[in-house]
N, C-alpha and C. Protein backbone atom coordinates (compact mmCIF):
# COMPACT_ATOMS: atom_id res chain seq x y z
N UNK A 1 85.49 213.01 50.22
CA UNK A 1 85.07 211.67 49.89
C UNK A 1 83.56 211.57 50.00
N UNK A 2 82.62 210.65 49.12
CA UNK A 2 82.09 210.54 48.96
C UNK A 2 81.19 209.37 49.79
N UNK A 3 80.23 209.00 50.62
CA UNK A 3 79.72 208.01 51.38
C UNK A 3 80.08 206.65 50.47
N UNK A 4 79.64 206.97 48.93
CA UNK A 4 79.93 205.43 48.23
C UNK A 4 80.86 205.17 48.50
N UNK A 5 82.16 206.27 48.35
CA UNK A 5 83.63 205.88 48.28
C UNK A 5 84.26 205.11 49.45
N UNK A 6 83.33 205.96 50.99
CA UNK A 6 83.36 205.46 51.89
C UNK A 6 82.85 203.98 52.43
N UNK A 7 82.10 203.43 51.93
CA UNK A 7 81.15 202.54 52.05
C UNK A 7 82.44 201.13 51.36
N UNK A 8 82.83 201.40 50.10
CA UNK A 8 83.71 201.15 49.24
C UNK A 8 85.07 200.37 49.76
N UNK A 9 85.56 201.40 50.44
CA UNK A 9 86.99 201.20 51.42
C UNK A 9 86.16 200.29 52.22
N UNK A 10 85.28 200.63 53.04
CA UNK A 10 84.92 199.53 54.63
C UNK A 10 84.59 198.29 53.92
N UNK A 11 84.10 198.40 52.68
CA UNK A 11 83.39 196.64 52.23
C UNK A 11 84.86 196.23 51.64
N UNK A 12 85.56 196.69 51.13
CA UNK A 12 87.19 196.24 50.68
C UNK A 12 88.14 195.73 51.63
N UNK A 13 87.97 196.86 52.80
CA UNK A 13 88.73 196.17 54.06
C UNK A 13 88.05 195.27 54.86
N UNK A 14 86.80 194.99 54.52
CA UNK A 14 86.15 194.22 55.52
C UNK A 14 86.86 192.54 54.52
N UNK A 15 86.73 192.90 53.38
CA UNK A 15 86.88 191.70 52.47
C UNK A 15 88.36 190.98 53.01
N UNK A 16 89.40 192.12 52.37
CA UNK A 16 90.31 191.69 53.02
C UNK A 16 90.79 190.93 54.32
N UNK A 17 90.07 191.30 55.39
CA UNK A 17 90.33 190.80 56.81
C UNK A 17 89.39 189.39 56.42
N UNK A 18 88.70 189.66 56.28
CA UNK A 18 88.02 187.85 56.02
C UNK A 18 88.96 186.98 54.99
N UNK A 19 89.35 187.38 53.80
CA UNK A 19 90.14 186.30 53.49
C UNK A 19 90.94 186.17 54.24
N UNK A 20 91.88 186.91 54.49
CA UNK A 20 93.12 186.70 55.70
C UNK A 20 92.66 186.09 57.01
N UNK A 21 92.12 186.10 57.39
CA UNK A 21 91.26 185.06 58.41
C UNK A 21 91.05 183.88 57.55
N UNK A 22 90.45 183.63 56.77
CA UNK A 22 90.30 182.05 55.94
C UNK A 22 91.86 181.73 55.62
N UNK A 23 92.55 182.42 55.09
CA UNK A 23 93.87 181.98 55.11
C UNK A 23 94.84 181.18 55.86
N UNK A 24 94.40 181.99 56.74
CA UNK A 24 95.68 181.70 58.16
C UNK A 24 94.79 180.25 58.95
N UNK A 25 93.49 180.03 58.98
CA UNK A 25 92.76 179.40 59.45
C UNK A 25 92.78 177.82 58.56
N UNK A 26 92.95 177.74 57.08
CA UNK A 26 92.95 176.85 56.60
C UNK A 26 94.50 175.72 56.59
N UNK A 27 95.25 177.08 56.48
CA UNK A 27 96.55 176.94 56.53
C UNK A 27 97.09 175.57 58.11
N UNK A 28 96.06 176.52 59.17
CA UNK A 28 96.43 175.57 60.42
C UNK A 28 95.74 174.74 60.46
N UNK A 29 94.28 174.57 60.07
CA UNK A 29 93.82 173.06 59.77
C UNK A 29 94.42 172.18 59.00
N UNK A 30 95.21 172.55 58.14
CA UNK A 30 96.34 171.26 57.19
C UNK A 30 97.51 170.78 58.35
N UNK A 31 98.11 171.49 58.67
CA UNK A 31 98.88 171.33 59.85
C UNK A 31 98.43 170.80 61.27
N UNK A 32 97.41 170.54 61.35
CA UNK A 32 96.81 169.87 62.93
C UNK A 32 97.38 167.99 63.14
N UNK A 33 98.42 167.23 64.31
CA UNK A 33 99.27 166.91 64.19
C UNK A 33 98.05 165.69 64.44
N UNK A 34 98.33 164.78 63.91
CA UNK A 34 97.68 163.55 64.43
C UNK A 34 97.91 162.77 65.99
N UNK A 35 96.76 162.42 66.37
CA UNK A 35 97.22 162.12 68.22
C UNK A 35 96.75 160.83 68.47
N UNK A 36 97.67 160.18 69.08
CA UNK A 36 97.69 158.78 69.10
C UNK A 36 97.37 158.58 71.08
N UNK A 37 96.13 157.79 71.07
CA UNK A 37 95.89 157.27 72.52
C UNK A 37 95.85 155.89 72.72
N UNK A 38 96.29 155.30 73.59
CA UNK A 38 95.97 153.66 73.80
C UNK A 38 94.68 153.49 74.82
N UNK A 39 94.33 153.04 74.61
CA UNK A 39 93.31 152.38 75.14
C UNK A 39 93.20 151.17 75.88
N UNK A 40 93.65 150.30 75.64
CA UNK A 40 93.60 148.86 76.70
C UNK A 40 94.73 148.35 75.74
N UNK A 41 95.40 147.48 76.32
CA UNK A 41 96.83 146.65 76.31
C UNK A 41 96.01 144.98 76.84
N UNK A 42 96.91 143.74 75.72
CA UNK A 42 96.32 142.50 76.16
C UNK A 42 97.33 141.85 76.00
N UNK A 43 97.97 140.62 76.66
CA UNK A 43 99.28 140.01 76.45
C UNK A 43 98.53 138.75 76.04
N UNK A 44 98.95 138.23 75.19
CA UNK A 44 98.89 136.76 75.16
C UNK A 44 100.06 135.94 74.92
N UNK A 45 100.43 135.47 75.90
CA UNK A 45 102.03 134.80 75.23
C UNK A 45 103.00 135.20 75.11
N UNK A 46 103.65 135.15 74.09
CA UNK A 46 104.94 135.96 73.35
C UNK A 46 104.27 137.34 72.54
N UNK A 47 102.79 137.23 72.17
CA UNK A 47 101.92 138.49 71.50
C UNK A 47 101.43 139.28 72.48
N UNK A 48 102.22 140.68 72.47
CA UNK A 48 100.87 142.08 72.48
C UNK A 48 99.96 142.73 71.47
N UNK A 49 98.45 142.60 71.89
CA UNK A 49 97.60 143.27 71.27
C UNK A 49 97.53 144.82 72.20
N UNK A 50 97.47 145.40 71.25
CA UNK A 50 97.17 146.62 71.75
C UNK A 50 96.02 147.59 70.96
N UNK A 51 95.06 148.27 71.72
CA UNK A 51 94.15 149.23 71.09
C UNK A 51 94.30 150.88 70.93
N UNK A 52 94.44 151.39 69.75
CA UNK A 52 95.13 152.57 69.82
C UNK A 52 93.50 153.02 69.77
N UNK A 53 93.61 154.66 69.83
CA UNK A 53 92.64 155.35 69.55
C UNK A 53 93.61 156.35 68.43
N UNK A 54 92.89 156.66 67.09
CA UNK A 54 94.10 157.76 66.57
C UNK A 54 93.12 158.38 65.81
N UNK A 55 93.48 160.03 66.28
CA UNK A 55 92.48 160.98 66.04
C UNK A 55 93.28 162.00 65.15
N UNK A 56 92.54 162.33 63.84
CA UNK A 56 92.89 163.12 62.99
C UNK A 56 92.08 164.09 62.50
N UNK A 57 92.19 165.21 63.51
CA UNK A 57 91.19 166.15 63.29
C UNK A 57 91.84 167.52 62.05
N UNK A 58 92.97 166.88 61.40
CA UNK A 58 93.28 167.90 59.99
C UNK A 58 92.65 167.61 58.80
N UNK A 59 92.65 168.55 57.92
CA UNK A 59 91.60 168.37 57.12
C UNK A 59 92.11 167.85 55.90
N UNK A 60 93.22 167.12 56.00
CA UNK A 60 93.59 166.12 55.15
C UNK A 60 93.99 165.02 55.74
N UNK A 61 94.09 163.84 54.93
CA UNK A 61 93.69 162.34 55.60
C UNK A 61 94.98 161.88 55.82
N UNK A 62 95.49 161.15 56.88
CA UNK A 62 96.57 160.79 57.35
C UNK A 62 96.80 159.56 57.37
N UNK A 63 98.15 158.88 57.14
CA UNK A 63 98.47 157.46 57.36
C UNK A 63 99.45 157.28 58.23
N UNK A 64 99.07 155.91 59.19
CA UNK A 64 100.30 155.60 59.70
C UNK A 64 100.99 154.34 58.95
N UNK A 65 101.82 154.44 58.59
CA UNK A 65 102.63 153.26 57.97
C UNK A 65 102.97 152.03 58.57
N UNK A 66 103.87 152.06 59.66
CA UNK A 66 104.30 151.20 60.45
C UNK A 66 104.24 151.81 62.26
N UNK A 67 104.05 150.65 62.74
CA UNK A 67 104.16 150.86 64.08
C UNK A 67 104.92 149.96 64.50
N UNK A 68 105.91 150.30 66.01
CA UNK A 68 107.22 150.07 66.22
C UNK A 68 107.21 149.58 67.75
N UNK A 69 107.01 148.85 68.73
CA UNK A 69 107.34 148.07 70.04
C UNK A 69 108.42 148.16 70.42
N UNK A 70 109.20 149.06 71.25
CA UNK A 70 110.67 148.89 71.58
C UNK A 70 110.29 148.54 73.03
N UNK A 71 110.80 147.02 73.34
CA UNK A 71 111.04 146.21 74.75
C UNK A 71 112.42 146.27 75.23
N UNK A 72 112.93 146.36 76.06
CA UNK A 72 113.88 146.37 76.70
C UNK A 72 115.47 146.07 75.33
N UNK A 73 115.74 145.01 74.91
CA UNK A 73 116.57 145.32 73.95
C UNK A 73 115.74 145.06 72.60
N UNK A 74 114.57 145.43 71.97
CA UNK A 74 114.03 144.41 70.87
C UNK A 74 113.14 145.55 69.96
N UNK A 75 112.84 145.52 69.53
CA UNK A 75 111.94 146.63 68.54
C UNK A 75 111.55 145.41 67.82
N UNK A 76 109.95 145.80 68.11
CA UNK A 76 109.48 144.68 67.15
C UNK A 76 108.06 145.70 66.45
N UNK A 77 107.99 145.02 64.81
CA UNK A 77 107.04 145.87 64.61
C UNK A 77 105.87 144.95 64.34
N UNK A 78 104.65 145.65 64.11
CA UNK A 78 103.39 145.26 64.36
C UNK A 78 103.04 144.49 63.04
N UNK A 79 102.31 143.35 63.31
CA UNK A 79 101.95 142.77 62.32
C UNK A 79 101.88 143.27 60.44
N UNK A 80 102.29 142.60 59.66
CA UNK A 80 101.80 143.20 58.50
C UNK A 80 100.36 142.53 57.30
N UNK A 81 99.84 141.41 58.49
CA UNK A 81 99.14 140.89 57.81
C UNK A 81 97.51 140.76 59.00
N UNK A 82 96.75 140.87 58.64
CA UNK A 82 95.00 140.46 59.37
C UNK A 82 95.23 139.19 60.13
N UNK A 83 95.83 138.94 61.39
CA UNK A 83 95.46 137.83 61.86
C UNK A 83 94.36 137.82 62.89
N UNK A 84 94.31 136.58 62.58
CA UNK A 84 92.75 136.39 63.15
C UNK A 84 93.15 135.94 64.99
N UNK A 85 92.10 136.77 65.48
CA UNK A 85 92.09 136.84 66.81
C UNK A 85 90.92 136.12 67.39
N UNK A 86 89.82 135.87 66.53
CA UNK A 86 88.65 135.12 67.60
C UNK A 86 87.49 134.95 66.38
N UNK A 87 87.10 133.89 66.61
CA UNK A 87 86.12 133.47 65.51
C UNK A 87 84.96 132.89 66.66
N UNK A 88 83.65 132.89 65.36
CA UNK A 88 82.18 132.64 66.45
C UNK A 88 81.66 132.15 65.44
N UNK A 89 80.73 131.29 65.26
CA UNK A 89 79.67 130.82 64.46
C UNK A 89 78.65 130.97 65.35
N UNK A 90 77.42 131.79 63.92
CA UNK A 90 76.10 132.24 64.55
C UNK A 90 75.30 130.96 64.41
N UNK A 91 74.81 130.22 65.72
CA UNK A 91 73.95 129.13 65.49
C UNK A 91 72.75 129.38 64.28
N UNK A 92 72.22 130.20 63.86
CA UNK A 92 71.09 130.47 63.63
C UNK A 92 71.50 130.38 62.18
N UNK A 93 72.50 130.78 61.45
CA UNK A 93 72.72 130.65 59.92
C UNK A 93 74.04 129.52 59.41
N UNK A 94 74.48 129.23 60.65
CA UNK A 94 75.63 128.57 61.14
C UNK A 94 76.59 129.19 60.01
N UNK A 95 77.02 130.31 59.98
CA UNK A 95 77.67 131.01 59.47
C UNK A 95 79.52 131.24 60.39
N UNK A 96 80.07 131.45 59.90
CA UNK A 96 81.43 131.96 60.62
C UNK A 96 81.57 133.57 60.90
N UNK A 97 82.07 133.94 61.54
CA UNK A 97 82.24 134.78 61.41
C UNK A 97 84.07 135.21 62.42
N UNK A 98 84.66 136.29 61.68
CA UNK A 98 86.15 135.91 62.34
C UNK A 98 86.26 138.04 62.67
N UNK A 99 86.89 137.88 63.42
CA UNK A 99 87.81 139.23 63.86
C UNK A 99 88.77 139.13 63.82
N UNK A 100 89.36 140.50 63.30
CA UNK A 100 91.15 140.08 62.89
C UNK A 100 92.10 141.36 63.58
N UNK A 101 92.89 141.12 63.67
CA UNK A 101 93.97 142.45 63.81
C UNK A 101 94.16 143.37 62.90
N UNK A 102 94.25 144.48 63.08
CA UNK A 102 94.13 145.29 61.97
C UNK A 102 95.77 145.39 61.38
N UNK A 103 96.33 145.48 60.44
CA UNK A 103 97.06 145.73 59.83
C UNK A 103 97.94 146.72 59.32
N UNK A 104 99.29 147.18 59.58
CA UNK A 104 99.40 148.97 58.57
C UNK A 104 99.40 148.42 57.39
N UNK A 105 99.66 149.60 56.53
CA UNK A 105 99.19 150.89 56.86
C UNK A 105 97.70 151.15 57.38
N UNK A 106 97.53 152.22 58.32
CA UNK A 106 96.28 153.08 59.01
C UNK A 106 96.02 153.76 58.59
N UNK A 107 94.93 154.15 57.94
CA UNK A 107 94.51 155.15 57.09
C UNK A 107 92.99 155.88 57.95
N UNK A 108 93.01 157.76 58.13
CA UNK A 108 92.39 157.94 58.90
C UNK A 108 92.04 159.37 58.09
N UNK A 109 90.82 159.08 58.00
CA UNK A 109 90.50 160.47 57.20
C UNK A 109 90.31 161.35 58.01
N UNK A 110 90.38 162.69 57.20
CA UNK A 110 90.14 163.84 57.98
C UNK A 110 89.03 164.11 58.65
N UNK A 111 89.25 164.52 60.32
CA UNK A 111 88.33 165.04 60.61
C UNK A 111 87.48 164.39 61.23
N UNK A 112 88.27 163.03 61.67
CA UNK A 112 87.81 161.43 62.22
C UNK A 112 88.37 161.34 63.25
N UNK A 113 88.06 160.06 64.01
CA UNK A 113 88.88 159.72 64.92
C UNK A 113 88.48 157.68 64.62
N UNK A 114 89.46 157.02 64.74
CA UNK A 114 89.48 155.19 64.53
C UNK A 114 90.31 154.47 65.69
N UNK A 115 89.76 153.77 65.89
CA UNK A 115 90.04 152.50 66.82
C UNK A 115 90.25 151.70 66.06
N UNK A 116 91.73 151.43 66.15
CA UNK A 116 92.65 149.83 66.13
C UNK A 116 92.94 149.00 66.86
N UNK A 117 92.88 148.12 66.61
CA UNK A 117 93.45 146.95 67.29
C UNK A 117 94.95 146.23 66.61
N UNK A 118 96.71 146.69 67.15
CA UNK A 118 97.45 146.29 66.42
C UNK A 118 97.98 145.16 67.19
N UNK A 119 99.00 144.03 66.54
CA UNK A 119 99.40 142.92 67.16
C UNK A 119 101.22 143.17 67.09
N UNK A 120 101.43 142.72 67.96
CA UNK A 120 102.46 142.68 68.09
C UNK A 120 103.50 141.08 68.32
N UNK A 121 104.01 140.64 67.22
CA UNK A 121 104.07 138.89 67.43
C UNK A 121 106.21 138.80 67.56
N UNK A 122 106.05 137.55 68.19
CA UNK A 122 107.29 136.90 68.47
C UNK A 122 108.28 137.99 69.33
N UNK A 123 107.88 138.09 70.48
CA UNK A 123 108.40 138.81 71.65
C UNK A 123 109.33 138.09 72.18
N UNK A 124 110.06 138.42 72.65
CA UNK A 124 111.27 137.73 73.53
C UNK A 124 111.12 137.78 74.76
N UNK A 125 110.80 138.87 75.04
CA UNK A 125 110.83 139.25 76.58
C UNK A 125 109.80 138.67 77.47
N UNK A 126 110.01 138.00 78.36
CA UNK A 126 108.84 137.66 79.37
C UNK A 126 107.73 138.47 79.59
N UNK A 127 108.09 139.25 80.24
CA UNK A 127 107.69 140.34 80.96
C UNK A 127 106.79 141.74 80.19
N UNK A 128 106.09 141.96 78.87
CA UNK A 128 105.59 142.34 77.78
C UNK A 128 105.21 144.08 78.72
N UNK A 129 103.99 143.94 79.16
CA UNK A 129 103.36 145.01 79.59
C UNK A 129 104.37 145.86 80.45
N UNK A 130 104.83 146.96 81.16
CA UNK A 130 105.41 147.74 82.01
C UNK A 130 104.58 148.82 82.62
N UNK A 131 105.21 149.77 83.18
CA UNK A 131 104.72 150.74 83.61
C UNK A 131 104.58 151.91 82.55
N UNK A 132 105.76 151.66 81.94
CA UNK A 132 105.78 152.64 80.86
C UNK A 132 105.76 151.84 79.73
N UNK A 133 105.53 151.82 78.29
CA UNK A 133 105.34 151.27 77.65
C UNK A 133 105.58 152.56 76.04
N UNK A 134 107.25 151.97 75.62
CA UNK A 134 107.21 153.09 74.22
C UNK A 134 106.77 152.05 72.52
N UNK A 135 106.43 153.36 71.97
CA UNK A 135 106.58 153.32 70.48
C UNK A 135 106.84 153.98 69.77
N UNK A 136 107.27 153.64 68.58
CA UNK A 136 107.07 154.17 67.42
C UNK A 136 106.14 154.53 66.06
N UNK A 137 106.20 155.52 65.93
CA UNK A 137 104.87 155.63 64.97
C UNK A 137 105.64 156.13 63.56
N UNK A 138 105.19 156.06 62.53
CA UNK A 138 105.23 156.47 61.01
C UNK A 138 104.43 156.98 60.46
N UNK A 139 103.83 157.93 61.06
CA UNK A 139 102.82 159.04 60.28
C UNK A 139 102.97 160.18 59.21
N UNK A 140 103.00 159.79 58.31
CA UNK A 140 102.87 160.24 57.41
C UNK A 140 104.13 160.83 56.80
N UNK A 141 105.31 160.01 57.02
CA UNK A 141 106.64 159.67 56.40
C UNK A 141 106.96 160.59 58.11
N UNK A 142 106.88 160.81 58.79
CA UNK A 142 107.80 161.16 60.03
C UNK A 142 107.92 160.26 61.47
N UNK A 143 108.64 160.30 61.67
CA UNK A 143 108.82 159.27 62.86
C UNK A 143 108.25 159.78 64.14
N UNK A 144 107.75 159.36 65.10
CA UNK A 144 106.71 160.22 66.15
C UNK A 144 107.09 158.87 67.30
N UNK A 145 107.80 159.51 68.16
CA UNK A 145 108.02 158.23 69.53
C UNK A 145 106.99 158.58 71.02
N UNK A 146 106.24 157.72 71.22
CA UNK A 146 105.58 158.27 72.33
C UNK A 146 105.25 157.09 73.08
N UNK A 147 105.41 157.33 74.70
CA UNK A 147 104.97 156.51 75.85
C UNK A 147 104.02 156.40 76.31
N UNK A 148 103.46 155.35 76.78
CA UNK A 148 101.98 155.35 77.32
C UNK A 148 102.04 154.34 78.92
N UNK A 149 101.56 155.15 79.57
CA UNK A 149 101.23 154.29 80.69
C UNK A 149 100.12 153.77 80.56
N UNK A 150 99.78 152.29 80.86
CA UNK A 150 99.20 151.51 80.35
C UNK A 150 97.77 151.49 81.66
N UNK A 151 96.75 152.27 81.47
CA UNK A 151 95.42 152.56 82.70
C UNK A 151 94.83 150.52 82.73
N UNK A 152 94.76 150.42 81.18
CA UNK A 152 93.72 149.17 81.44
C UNK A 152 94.81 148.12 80.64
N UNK A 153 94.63 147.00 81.19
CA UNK A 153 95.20 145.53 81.12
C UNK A 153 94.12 144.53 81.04
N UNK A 154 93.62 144.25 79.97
CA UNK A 154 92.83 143.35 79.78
C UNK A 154 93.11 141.60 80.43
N UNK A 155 92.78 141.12 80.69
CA UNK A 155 92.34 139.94 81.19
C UNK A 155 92.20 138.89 79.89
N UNK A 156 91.67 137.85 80.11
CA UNK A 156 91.72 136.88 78.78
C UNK A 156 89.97 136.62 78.86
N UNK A 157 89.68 136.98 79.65
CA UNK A 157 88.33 136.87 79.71
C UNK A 157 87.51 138.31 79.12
N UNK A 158 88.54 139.13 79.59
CA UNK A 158 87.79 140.36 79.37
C UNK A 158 88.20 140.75 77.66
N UNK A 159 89.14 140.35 77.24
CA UNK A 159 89.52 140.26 75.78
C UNK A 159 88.67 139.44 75.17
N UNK A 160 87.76 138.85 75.38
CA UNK A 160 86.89 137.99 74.85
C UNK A 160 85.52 138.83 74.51
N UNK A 161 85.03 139.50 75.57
CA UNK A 161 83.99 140.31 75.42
C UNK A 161 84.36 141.51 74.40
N UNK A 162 85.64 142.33 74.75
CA UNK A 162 85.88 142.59 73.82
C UNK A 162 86.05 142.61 71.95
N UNK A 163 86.40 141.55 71.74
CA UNK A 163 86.96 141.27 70.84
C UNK A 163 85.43 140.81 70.30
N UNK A 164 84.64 140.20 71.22
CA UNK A 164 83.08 140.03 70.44
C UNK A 164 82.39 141.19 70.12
N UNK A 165 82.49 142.02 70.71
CA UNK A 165 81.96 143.35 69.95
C UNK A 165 82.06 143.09 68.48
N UNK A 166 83.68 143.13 68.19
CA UNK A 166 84.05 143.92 66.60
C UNK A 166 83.46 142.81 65.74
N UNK A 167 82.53 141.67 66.65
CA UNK A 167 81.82 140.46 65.33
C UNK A 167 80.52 140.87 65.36
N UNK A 168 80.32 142.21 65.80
CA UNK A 168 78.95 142.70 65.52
C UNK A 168 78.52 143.50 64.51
């Protein structure tokens, strides 16, 4: 054999092992599972608001469809429309300005991570928040059930500061 010939084979097999590395590598970035965190929990009433964090680090864009509240006997699902949670008028243009609940479908592009705020209306149960706290998710036509122990419990005061942020 000849050094070219030699040279030849190592740049061929070198080729090879790199696509096959891009292969197998792209392959599992399509497949990376979307991950759902809560963040703070707020009761008002018969309504839970709740703040997800949902991170989609695959390299195609993910939806959640519906989201699902199962309370003691009740499954209730999350709003399907923008309701409005807190309105402010800016003295200065005397303008309105409103914050709303976000709505499904959730749409989360690749390679992101988004903060929601979903509502949860006409509860039965007294007693809303728990220790454990399940749902249901609809990501991307599959059903995904997961529990969250609930770290932060907002206040009605502290939902206020909150909720003024997202009028910024």
């Amino acid at each position: 054999m000849t050094l070219y010939e030699i040279i030849s084979v190592i740049v061929a097999s070198l080729a090879f092992v790199l696509s096959l590395y891009s292969a197998i590598n792209t392959y599992y970035e399509k497949h990376i599972k979307t991950k759902v965190y809560l963040r703070w929990v707020h009761e008002a009433g018969k309504q839970l608001n709740v703040c997800f964090l949902i991170s989609n680090m695959s390299s195609r864009p993910s939806t959640i469809t519906n989201i699902y509240f199962e309370n003691h006997d009740e499954t209730v699902e999350s709003t399907w429309f923008p309701a409005k949670i807190t309105s402010k008028t800016n003295l200065k243009t005397l303008a309105e300005q409103h914050a709303f609940i976000d709505c499904t479908p959730l749409n989360i592009p690749p390679r992101s991570s988004k903060a929601f705020i979903v509502g949860f209306q006409y509860l039965r149960s007294n007693q809303i928040i728990r220790d454990k706290m399940k749902f249901k998710f609809v990501i991307d036509g599959t059903d995904v059930y997961m529990s969250f122990h609930p770290k932060v419990v907002l206040d009605n005061n502290q939902i206020k500061y909150v909720l003024e942020n997202r009028l910024k």
